[in-house]
C-alpha atoms as a PDB file:
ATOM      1  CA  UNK A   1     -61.533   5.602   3.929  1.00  0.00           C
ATOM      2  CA  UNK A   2     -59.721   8.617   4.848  1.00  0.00           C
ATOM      3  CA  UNK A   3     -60.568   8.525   8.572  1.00  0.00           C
ATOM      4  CA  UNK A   4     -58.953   4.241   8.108  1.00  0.00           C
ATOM      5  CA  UNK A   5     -55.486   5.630   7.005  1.00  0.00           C
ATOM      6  CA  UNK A   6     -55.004   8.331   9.766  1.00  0.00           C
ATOM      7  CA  UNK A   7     -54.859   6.138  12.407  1.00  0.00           C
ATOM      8  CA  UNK A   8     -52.392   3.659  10.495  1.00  0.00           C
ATOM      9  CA  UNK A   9     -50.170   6.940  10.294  1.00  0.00           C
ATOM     10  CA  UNK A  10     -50.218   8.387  13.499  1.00  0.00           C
ATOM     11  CA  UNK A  11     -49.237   4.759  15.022  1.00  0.00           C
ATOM     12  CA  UNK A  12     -46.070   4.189  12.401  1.00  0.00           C
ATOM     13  CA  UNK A  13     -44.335   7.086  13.440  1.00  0.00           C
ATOM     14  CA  UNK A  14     -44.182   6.127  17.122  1.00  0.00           C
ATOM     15  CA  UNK A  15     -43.041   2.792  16.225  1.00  0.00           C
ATOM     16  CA  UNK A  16     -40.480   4.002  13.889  1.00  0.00           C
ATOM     17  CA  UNK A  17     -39.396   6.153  16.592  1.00  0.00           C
ATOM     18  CA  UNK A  18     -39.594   3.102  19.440  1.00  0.00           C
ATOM     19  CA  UNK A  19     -37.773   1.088  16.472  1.00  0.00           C
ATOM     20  CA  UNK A  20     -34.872   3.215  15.869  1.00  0.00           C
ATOM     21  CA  UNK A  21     -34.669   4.020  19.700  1.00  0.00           C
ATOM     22  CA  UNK A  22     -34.239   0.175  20.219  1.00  0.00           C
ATOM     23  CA  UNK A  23     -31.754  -0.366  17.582  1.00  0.00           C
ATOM     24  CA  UNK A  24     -29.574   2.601  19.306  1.00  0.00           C
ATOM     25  CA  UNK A  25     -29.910   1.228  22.606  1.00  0.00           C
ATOM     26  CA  UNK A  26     -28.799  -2.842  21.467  1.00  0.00           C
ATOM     27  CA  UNK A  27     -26.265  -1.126  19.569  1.00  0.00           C
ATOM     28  CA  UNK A  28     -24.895   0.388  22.287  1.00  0.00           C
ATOM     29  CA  UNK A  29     -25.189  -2.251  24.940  1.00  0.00           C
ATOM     30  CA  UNK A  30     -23.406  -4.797  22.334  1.00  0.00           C
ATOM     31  CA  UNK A  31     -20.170  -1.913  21.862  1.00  0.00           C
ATOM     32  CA  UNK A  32     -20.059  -1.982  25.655  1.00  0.00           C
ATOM     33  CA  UNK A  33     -20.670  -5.884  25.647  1.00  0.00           C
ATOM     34  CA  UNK A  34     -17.721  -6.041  23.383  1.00  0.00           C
ATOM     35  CA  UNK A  35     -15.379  -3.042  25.031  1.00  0.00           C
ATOM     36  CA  UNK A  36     -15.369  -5.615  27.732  1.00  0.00           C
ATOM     37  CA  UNK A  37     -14.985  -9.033  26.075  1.00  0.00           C
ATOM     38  CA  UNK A  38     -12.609  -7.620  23.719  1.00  0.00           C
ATOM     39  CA  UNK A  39     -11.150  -4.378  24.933  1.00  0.00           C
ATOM     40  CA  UNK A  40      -8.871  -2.291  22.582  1.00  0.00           C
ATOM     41  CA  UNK A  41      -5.353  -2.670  22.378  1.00  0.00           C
ATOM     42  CA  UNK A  42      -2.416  -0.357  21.536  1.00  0.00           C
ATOM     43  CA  UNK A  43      -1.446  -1.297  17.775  1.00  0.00           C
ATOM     44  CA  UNK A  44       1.928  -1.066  18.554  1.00  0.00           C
ATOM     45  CA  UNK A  45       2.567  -2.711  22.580  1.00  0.00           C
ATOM     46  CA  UNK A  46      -0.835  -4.446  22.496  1.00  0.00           C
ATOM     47  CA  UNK A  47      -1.634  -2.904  25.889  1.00  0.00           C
ATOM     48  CA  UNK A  48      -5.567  -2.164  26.483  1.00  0.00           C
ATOM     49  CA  UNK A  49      -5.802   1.504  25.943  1.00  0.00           C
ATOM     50  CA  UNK A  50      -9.147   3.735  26.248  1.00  0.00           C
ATOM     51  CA  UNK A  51      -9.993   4.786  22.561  1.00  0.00           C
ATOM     52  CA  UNK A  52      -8.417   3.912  19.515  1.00  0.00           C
ATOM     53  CA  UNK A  53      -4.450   3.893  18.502  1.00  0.00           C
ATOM     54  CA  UNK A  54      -1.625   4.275  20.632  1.00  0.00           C
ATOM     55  CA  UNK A  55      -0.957   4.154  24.554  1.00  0.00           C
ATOM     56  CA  UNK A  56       0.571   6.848  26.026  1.00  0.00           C
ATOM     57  CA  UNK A  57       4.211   5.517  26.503  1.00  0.00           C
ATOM     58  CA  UNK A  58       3.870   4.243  22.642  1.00  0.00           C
ATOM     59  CA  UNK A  59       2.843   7.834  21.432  1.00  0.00           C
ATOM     60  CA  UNK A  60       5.384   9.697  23.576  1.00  0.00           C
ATOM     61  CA  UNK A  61       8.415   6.783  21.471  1.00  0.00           C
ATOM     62  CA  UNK A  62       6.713   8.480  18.326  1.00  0.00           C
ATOM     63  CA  UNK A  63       9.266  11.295  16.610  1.00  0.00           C
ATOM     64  CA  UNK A  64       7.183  13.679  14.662  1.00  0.00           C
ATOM     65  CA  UNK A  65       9.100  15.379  12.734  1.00  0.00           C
ATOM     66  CA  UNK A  66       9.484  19.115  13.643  1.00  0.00           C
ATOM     67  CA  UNK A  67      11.666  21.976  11.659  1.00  0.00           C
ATOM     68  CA  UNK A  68      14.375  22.459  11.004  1.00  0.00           C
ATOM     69  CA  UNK A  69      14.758  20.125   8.016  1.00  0.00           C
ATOM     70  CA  UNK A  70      15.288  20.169   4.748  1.00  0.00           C
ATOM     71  CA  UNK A  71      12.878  21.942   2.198  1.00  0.00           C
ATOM     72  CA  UNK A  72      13.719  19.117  -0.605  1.00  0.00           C
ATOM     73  CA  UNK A  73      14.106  16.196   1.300  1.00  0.00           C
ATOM     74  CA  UNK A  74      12.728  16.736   4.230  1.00  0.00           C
ATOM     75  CA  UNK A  75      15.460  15.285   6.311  1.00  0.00           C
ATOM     76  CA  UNK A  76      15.228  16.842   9.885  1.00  0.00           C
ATOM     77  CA  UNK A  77      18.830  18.884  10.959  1.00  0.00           C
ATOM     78  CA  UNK A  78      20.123  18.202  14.489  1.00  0.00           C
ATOM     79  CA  UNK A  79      20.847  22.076  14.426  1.00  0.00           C
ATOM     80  CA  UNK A  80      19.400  24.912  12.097  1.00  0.00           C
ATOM     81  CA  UNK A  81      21.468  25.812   9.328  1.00  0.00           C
ATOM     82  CA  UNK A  82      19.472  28.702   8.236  1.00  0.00           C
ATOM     83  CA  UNK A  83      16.822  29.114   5.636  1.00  0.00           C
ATOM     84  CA  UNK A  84      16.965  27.065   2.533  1.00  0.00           C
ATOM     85  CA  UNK A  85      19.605  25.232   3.901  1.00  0.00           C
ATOM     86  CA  UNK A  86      19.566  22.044   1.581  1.00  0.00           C
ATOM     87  CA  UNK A  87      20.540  18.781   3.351  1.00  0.00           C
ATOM     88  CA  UNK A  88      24.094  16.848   1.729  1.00  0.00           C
ATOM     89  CA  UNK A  89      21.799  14.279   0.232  1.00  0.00           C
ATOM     90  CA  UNK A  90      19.834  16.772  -2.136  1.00  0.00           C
ATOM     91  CA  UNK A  91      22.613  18.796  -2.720  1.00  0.00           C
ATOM     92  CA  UNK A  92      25.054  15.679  -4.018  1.00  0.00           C
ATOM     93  CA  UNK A  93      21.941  13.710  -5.148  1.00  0.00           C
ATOM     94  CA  UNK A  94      19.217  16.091  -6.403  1.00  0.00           C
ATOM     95  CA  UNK A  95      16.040  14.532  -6.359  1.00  0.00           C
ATOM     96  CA  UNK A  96      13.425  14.325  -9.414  1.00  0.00           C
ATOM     97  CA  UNK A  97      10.849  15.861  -7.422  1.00  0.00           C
ATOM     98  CA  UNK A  98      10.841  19.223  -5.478  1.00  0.00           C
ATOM     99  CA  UNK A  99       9.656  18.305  -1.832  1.00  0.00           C
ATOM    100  CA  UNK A 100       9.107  15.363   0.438  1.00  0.00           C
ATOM    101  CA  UNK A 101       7.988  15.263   3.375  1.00  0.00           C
ATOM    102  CA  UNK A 102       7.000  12.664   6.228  1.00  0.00           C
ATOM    103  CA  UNK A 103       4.966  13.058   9.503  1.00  0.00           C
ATOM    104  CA  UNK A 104       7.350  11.173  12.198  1.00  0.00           C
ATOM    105  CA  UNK A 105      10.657   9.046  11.715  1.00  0.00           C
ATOM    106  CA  UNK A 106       9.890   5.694  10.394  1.00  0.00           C
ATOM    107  CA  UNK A 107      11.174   3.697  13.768  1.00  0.00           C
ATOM    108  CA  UNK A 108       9.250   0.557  15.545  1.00  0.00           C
ATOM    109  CA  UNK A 109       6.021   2.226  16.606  1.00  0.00           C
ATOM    110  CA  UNK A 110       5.434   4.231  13.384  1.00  0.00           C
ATOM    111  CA  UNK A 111       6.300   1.166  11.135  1.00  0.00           C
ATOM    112  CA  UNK A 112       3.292  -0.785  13.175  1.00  0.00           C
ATOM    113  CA  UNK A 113       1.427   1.758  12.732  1.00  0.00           C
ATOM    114  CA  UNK A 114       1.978   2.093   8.911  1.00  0.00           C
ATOM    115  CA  UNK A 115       1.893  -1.536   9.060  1.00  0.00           C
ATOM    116  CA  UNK A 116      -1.420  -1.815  10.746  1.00  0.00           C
ATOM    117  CA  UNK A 117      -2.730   0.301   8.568  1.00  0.00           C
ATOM    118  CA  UNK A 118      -1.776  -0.873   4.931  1.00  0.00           C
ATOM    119  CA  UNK A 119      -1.770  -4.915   6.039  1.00  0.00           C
ATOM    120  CA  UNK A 120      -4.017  -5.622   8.767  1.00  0.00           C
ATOM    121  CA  UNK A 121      -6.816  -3.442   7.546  1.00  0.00           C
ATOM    122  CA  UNK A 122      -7.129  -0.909  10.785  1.00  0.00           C
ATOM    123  CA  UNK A 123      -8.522   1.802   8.810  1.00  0.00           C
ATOM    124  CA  UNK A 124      -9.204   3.326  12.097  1.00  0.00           C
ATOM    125  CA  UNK A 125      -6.273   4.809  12.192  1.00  0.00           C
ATOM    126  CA  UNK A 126      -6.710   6.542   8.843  1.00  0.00           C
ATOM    127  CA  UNK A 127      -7.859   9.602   9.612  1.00  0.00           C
ATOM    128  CA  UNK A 128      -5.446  10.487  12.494  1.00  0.00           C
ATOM    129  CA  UNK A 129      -2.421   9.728  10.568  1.00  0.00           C
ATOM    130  CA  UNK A 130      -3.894  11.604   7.964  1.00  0.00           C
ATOM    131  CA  UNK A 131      -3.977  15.027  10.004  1.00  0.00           C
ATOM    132  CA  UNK A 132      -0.236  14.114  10.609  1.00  0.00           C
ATOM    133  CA  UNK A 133       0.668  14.064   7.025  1.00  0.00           C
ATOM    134  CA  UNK A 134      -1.708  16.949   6.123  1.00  0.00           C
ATOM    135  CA  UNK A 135       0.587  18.913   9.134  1.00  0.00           C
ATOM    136  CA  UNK A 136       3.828  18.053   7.535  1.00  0.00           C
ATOM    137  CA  UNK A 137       3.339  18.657   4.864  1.00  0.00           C
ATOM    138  CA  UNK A 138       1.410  22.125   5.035  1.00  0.00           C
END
């Protein structure tokens, strides 16, 4: 009985190998299949773009915001006033909380991204607008 059941294992592993080779392969073939049926668009413009999020001009209309700004609000200054420099808003309107920060200015392409993200499932874009929050507010 012994000698039966070698043979039986020395032929599954090959075809588990041949099987998860195969599945690779189709899957690959139908992402390509579908890259051309149904390229990927720019979330914001809707222009195809290679990868995943934003075209070019669309990322270079995104404002991340860079210091100086305020250490409460996080309200970027057009110049710097200094260290600890509070913005006019925290200063006549202290907030509850002691720091806020966001990643870019919320204008047209970051509220379709935000958009895309919270209401039209694209979870996709999760984890790169999650390294931009993690950089702001680091």
């Amino acid at each position: 009985m012994e000698a039966d059941a070698a043979p039986s294992r020395s032929i599954a592993a090959p075809l588990r190998a041949a099987w998860t080779a195969g599945r690779i392969a189709l899957s690959r073939a139908a992402r390509l299949a579908l890259d051309v049926a149904l390229p990927t668009l720019c979330v914001s413009c809707r222009e195809p773009v290679d990868g995943e999020g934003v075209c070019a001009s669309c990322w270079a209309r995104l404002s991340f915001i860079e210091r100086p700004y305020c250490p409460r609000l996080g309200i970027p200054f057009v110049y710097d006033p200094g260290p600890d420099m509070l913005s006019m808003e925290a200063i006549a309107s202290p907030p509850a909380y002691q720091r806020a920060r966001a990643a870019v200015r919320y204008d047209d392409v970051a509220r379709t991204l935000v958009h895309a993200l919270k209401y039209q499932d694209r979870t996709d874009l999760a984890p790169a607008m999650g390294r931009w929050m993690a950089r702001a507010g680091g």
